[in-house]
N, C-alpha and C. Protein backbone atom coordinates (compact mmCIF):
# COMPACT_ATOMS: atom_id res chain seq x y z
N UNK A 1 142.84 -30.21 -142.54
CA UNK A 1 143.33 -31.31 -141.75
C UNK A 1 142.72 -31.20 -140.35
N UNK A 2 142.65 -32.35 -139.87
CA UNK A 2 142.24 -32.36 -138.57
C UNK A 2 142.90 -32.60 -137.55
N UNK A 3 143.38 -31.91 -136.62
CA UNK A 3 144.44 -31.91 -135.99
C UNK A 3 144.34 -32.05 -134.60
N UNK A 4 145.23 -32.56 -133.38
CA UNK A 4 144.99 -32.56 -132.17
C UNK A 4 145.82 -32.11 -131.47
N UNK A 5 145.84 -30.86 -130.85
CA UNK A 5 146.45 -29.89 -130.21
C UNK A 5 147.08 -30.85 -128.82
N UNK A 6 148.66 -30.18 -128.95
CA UNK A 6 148.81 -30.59 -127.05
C UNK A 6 148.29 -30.66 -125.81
N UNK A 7 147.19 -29.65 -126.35
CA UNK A 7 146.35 -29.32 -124.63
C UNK A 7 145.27 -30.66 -125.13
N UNK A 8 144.78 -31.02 -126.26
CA UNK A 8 144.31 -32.17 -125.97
C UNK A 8 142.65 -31.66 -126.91
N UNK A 9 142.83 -30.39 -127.39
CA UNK A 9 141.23 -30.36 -127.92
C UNK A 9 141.89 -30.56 -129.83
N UNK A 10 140.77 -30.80 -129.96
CA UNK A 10 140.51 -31.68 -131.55
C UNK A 10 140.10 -29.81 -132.62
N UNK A 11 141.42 -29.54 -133.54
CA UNK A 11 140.67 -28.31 -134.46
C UNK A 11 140.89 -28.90 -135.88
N UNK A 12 140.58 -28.38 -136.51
CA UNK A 12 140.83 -28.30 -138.17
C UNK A 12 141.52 -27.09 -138.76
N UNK A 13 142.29 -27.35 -139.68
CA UNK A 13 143.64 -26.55 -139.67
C UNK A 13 143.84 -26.97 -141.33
N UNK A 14 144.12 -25.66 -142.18
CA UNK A 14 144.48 -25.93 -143.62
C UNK A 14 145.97 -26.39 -143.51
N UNK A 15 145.81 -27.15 -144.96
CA UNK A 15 147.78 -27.76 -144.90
C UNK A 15 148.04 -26.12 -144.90
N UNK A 16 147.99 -25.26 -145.87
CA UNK A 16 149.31 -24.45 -146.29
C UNK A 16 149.73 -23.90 -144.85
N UNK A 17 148.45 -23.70 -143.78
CA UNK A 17 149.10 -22.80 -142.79
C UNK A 17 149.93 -23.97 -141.68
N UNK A 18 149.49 -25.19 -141.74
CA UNK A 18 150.31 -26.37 -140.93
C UNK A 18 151.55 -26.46 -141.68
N UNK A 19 151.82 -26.44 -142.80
CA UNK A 19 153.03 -26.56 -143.22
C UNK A 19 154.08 -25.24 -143.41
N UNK A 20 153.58 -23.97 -143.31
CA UNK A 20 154.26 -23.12 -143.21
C UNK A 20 154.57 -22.64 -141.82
N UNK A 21 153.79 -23.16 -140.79
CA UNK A 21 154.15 -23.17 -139.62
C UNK A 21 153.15 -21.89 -138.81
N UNK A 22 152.89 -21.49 -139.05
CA UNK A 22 151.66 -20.20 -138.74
C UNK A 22 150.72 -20.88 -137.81
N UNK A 23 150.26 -21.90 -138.10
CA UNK A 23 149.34 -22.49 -136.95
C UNK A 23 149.95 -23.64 -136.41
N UNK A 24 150.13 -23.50 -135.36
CA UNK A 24 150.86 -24.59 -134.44
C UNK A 24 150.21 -24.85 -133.01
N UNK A 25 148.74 -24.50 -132.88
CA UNK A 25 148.26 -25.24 -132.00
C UNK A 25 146.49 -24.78 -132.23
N UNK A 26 145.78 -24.88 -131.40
CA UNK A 26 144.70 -24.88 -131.59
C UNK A 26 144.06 -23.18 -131.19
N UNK A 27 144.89 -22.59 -130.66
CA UNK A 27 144.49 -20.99 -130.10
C UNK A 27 145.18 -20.79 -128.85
N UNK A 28 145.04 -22.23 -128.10
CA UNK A 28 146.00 -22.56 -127.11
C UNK A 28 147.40 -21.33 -126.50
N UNK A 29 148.15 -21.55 -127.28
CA UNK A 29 148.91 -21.36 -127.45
C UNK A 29 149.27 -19.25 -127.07
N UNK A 30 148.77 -19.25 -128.33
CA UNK A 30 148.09 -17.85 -127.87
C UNK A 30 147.96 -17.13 -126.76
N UNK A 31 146.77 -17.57 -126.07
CA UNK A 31 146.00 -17.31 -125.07
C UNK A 31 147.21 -17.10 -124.07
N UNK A 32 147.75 -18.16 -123.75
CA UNK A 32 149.23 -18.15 -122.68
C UNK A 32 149.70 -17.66 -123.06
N UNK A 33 150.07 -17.09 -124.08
CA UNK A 33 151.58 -16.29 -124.50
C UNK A 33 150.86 -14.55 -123.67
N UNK A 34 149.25 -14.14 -124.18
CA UNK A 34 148.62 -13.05 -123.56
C UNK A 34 148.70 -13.49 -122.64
N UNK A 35 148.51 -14.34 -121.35
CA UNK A 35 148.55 -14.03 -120.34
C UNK A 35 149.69 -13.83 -119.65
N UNK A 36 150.70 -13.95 -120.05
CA UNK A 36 152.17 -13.82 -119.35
C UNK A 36 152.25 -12.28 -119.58
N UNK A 37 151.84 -11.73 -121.01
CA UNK A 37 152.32 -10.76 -121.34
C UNK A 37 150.93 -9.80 -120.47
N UNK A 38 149.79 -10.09 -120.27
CA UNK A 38 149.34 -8.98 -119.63
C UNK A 38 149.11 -9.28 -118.13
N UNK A 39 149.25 -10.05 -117.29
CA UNK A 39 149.30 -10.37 -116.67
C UNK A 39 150.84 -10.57 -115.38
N UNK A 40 151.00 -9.74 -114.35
CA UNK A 40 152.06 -9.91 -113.49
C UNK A 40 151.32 -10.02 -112.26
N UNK A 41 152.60 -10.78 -111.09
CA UNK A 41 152.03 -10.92 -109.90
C UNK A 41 151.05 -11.26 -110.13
N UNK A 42 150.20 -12.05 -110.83
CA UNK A 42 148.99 -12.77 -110.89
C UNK A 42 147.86 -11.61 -111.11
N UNK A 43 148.17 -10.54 -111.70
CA UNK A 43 147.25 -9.61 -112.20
C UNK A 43 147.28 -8.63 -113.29
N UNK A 44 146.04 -8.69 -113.50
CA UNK A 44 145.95 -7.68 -115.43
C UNK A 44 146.74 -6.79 -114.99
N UNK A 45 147.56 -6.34 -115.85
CA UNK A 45 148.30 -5.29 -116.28
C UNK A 45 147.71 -3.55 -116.28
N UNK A 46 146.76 -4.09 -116.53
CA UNK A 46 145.29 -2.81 -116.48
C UNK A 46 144.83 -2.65 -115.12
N UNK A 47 144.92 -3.51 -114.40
CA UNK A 47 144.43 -3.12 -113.03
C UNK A 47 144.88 -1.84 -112.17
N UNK A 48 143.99 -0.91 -111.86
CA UNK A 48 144.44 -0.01 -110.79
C UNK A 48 145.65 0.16 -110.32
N UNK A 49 145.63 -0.57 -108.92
CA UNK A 49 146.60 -0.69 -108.60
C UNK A 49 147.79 -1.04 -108.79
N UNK A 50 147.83 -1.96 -109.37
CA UNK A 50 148.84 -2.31 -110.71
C UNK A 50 149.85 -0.94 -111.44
N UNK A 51 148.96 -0.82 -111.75
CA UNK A 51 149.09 0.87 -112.87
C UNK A 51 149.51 1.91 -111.70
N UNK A 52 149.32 1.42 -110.69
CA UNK A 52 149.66 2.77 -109.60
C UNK A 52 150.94 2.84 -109.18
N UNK A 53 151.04 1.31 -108.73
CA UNK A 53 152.81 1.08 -108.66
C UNK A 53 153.40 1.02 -109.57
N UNK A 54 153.48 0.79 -110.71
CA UNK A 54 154.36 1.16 -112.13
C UNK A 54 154.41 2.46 -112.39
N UNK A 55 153.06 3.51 -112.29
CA UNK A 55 153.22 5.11 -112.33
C UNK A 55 154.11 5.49 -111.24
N UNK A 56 154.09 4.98 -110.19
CA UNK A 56 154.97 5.69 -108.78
C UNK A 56 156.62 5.20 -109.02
N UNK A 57 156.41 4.31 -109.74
CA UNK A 57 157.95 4.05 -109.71
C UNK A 57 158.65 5.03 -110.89
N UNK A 58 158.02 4.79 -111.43
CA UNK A 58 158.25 5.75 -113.44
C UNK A 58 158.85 6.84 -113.33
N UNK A 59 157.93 7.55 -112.33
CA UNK A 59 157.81 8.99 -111.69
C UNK A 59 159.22 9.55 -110.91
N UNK A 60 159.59 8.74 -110.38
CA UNK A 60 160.66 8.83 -109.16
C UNK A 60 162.14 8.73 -110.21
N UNK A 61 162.38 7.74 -111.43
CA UNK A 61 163.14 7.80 -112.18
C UNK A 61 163.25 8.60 -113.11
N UNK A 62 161.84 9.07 -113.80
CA UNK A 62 161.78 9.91 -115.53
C UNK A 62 161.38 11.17 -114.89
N UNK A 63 161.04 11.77 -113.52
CA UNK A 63 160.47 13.34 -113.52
C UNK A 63 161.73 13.99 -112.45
N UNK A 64 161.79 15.07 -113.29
CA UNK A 64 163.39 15.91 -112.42
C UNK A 64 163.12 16.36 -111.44
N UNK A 65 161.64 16.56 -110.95
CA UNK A 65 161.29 17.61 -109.81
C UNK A 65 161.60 16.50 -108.78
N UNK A 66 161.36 14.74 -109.31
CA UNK A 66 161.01 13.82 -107.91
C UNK A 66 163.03 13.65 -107.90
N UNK A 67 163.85 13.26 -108.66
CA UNK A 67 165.24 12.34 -108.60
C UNK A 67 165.69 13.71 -108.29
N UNK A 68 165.80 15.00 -108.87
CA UNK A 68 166.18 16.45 -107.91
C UNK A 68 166.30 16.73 -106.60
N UNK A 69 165.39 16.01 -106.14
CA UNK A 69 164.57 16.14 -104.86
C UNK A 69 165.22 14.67 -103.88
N UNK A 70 165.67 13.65 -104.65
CA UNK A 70 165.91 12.69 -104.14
C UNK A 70 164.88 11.76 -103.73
N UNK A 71 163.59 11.55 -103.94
CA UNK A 71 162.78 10.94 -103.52
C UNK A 71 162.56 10.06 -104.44
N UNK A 72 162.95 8.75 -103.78
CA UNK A 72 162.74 7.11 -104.17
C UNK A 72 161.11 6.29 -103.93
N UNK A 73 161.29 5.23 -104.34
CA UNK A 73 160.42 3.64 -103.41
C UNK A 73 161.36 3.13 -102.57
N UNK A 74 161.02 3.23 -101.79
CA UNK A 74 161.39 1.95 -100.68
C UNK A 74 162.27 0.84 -100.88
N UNK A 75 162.77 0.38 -100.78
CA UNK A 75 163.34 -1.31 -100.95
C UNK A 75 162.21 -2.03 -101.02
N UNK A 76 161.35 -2.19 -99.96
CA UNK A 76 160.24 -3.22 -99.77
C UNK A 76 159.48 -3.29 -101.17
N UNK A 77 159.16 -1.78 -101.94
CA UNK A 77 158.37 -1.59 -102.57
C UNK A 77 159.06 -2.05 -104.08
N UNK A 78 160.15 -1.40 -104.30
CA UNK A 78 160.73 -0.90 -105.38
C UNK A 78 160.60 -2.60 -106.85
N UNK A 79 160.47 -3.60 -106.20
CA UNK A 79 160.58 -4.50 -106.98
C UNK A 79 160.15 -5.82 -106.36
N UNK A 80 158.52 -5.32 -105.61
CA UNK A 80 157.70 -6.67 -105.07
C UNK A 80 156.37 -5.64 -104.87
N UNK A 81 155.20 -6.00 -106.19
CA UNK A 81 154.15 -5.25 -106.23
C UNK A 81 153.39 -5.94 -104.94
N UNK A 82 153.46 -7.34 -104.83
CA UNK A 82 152.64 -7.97 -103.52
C UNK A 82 152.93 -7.56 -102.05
N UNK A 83 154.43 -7.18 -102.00
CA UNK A 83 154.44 -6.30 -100.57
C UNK A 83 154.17 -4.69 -101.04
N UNK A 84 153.72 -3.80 -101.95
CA UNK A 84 153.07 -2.50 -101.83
C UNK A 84 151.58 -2.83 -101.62
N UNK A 85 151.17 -4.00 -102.28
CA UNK A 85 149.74 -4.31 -102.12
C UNK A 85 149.22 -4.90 -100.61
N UNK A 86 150.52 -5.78 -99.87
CA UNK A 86 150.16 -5.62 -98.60
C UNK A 86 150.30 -4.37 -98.17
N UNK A 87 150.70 -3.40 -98.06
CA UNK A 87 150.66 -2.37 -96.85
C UNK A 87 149.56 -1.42 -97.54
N UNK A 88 149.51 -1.30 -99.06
CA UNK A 88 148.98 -0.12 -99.26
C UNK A 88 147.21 -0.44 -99.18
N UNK A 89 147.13 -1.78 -99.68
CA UNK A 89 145.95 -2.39 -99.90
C UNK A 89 145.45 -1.83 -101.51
N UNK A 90 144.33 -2.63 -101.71
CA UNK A 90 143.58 -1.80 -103.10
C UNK A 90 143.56 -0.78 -103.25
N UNK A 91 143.48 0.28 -104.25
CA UNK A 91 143.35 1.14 -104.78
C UNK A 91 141.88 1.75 -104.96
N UNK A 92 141.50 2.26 -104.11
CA UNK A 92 139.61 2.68 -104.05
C UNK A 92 139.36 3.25 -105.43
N UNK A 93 138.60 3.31 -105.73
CA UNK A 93 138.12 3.90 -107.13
C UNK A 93 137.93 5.32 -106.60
N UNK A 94 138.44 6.25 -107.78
CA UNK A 94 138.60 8.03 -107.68
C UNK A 94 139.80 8.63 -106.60
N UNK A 95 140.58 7.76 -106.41
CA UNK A 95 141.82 7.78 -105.88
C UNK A 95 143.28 7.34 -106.37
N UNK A 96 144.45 8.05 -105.91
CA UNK A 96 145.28 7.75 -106.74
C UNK A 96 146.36 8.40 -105.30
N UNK A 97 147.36 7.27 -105.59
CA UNK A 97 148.61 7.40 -104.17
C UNK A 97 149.24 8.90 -103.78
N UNK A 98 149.47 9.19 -102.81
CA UNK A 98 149.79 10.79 -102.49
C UNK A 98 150.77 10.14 -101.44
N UNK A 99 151.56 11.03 -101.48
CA UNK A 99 152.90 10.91 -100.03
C UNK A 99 152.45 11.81 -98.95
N UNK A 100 151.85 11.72 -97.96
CA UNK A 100 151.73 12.64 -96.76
C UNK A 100 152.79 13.15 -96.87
N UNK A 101 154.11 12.79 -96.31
CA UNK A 101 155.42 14.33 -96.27
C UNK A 101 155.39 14.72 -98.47
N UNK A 102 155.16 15.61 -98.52
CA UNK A 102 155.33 15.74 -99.76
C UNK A 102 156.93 15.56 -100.30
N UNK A 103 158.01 15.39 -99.03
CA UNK A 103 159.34 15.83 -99.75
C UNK A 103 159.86 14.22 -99.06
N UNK A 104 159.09 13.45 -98.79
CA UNK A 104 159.77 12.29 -98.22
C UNK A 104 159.64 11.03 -99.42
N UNK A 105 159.78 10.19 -98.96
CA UNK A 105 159.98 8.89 -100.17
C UNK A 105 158.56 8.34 -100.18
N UNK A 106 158.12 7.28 -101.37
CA UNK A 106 157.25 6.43 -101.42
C UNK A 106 157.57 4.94 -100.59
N UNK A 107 156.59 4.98 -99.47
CA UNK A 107 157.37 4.07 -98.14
C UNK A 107 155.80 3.61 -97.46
N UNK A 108 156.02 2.59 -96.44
CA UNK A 108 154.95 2.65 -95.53
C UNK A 108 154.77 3.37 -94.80
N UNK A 109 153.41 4.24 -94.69
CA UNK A 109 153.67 5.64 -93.21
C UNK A 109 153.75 6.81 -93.70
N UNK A 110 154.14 6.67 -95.04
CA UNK A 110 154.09 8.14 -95.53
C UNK A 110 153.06 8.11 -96.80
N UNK A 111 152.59 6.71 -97.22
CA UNK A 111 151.48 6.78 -98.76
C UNK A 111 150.46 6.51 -98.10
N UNK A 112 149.51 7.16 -98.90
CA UNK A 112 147.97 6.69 -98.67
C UNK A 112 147.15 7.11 -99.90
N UNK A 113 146.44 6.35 -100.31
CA UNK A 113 145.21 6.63 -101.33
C UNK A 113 144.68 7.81 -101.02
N UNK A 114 144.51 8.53 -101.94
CA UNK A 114 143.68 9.94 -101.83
C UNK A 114 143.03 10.41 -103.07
N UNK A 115 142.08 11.20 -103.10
CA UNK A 115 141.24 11.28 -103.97
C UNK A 115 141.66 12.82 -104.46
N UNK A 116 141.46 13.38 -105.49
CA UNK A 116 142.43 14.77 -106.38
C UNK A 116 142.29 15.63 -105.16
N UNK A 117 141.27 16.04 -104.54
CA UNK A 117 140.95 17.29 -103.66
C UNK A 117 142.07 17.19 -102.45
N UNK A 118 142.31 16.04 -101.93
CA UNK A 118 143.07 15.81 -100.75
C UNK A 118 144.52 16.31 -101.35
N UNK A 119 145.01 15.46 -102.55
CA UNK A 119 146.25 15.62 -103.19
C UNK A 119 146.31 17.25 -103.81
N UNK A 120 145.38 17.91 -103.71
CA UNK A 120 145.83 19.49 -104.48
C UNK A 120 145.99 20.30 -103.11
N UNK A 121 145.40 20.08 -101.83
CA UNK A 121 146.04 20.18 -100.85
C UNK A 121 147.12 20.29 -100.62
N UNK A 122 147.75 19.22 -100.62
CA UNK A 122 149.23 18.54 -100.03
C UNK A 122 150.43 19.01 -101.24
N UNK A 123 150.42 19.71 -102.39
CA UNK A 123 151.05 20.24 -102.96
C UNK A 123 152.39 21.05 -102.73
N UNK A 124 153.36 21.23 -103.09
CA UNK A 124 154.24 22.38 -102.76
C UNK A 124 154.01 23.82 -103.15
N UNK A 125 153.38 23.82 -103.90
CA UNK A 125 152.84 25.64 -104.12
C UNK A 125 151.33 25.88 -103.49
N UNK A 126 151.14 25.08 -102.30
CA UNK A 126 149.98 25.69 -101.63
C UNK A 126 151.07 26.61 -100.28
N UNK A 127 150.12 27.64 -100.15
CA UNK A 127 150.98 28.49 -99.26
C UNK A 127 149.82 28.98 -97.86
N UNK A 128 149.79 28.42 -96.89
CA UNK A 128 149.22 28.61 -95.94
C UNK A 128 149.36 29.48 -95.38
N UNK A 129 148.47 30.92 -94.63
CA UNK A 129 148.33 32.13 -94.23
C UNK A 129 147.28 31.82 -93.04
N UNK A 130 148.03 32.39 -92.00
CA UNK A 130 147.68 32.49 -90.93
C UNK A 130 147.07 34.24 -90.60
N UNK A 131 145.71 34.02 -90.31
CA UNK A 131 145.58 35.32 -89.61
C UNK A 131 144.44 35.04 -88.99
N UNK A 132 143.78 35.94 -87.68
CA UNK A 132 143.44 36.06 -86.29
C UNK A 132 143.12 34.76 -86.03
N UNK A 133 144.36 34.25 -85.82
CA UNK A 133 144.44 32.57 -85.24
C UNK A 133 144.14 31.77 -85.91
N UNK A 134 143.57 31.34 -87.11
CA UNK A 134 143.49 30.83 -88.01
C UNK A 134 144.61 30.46 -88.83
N UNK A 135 144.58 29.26 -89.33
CA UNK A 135 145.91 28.97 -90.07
C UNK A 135 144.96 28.32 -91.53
N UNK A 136 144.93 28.70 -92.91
CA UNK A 136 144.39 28.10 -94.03
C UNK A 136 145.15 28.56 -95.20
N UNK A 137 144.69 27.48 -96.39
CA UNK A 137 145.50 27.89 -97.29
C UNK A 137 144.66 28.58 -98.20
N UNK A 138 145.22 29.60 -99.42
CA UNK A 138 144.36 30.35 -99.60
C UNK A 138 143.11 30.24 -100.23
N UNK A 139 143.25 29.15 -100.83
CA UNK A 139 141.90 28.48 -101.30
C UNK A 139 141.18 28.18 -100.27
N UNK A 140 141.45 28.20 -98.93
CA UNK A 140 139.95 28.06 -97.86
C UNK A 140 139.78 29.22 -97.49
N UNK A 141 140.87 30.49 -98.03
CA UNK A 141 140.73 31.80 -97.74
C UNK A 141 139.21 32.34 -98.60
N UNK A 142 139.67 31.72 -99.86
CA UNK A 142 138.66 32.54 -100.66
C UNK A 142 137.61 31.60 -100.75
N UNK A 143 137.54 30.86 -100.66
CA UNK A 143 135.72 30.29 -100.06
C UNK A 143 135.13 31.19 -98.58
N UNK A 144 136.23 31.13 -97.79
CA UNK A 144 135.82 31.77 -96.73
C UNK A 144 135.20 33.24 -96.36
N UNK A 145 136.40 33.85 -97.65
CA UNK A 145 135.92 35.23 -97.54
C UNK A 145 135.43 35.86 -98.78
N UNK A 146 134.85 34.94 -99.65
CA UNK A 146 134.53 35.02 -101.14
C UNK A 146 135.18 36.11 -101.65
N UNK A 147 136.61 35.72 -101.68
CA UNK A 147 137.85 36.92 -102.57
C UNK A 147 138.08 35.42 -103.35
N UNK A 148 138.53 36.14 -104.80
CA UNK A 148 139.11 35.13 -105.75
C UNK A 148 140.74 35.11 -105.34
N UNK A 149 141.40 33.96 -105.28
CA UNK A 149 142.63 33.14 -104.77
C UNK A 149 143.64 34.36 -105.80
N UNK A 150 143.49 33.92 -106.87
CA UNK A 150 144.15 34.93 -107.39
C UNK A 150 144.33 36.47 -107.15
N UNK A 151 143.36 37.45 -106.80
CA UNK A 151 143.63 38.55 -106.01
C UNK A 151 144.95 38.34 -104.69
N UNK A 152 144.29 36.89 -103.85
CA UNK A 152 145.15 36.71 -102.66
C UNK A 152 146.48 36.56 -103.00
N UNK A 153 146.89 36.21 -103.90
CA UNK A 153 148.06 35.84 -104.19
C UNK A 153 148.60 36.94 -104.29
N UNK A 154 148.28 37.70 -105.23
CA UNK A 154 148.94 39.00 -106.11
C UNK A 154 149.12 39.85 -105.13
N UNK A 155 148.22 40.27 -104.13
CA UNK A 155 148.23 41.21 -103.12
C UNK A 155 149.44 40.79 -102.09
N UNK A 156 149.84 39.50 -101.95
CA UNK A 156 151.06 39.22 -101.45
C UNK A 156 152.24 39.14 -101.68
N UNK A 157 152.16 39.10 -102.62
CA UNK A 157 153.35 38.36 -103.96
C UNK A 157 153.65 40.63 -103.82
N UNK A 158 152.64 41.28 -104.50
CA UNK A 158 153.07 42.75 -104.08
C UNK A 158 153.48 43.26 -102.59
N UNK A 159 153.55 42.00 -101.68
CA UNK A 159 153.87 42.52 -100.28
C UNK A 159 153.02 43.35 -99.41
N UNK A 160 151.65 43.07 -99.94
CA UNK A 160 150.88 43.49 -98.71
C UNK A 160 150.89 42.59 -97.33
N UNK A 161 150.59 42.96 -96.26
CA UNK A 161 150.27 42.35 -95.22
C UNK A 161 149.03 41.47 -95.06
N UNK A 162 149.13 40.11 -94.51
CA UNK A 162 148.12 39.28 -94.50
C UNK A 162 146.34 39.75 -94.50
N UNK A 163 146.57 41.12 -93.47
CA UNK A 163 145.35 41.45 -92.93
C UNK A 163 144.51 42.08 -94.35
N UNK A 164 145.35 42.93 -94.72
CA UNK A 164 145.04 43.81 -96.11
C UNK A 164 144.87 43.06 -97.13
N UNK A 165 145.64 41.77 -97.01
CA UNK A 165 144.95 40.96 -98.44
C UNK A 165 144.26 40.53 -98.26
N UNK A 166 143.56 39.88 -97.33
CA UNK A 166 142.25 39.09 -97.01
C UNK A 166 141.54 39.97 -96.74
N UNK A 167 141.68 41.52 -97.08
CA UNK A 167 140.06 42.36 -97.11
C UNK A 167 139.10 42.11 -98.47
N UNK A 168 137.91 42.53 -98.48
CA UNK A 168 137.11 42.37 -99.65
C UNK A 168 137.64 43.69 -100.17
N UNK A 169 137.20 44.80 -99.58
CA UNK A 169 137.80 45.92 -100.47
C UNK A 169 138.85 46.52 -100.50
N UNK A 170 139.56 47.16 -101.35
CA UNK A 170 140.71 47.77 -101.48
C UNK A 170 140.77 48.70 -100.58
N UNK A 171 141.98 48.65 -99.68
CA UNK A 171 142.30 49.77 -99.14
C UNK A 171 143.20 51.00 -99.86
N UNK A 172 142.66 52.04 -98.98
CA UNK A 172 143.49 53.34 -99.53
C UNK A 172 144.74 53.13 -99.40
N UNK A 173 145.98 53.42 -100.30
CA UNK A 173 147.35 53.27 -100.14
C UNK A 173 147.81 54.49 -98.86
């Protein structure tokens, strides 16, 4: 049969599937039903940023370390992706949202795009050691003083003193 869809284009269509009801428009139909469904705030569902504010919110409800901790979204944020997209802006490619205070909320002033190296930084099990005026964490220890991080740790964690763990060689007990 030849049929003329609501939107107005001309298809051909077998009776059995016009009469059993299976085809009821020209593809039309379809197409809109996918775009509602992948499509919010006027954008793919797949998009970056998109995907960034749905992961940040997810996170704050389904992971015990963040609702333990008490750390939310914002009001502004929590349920208007177009005001996170005003303040936060796009999502750069090889970046992914980090909280400057690590123990504060997802807010304006405290998020910014950052790329993995910045975010393994800003961690809670990085432990910064200060010695002869220097303040680093131990991973700039052991680039610095080509000791593996792991030695640094252990030698502290056993309660040596800063100076003695950041030697290359073992001292005499």
């Amino acid at each position: 049969w030849e049929c003329l869809c609501d939107c107005g284009r001309k298809t051909v269509v077998i009776g059995s599937s016009l009469r059993s009801g299976n085809t009821q428009s020209c593809g039309c139909f379809k197409i809109e039903q996918t775009k509602k469904t992948k499509f919010k705030h006027g954008r793919n569902t797949g998009d970056k940023t998109y995907m960034s504010w749905c992961a940040m919110k997810d996170r704050c409800k389904t992971r015990k370390s963040y609702f333990e901790r008490n750390i939310t979204v914002c009001d502004r944020w929590e349920n208007d992706f177009l005001a996170f997209l005003a303040d936060m802006g796009e999502r750069p490619a090889g970046t992914t949202i980090d909280r400057i205070d690590n123990n504060g909320n997802y807010m304006p002033g405290n998020c910014h795009w950052a790329t993995p190296t910045v975010q393994n930084r800003n961690k809670r099990n990085n432990r910064p050691i200060s010695h002869n005026g220097e303040t680093l964490l131990i991973s700039d220890w052991e680039k610095k003083l080509g000791l593996n991080s792991g030695v640094i740790h252990k030698r502290l964690k056993r309660g040596w003193p800063v100076k003695k763990a950041l030697m290359r060689r073992r001292l005499a007990a």
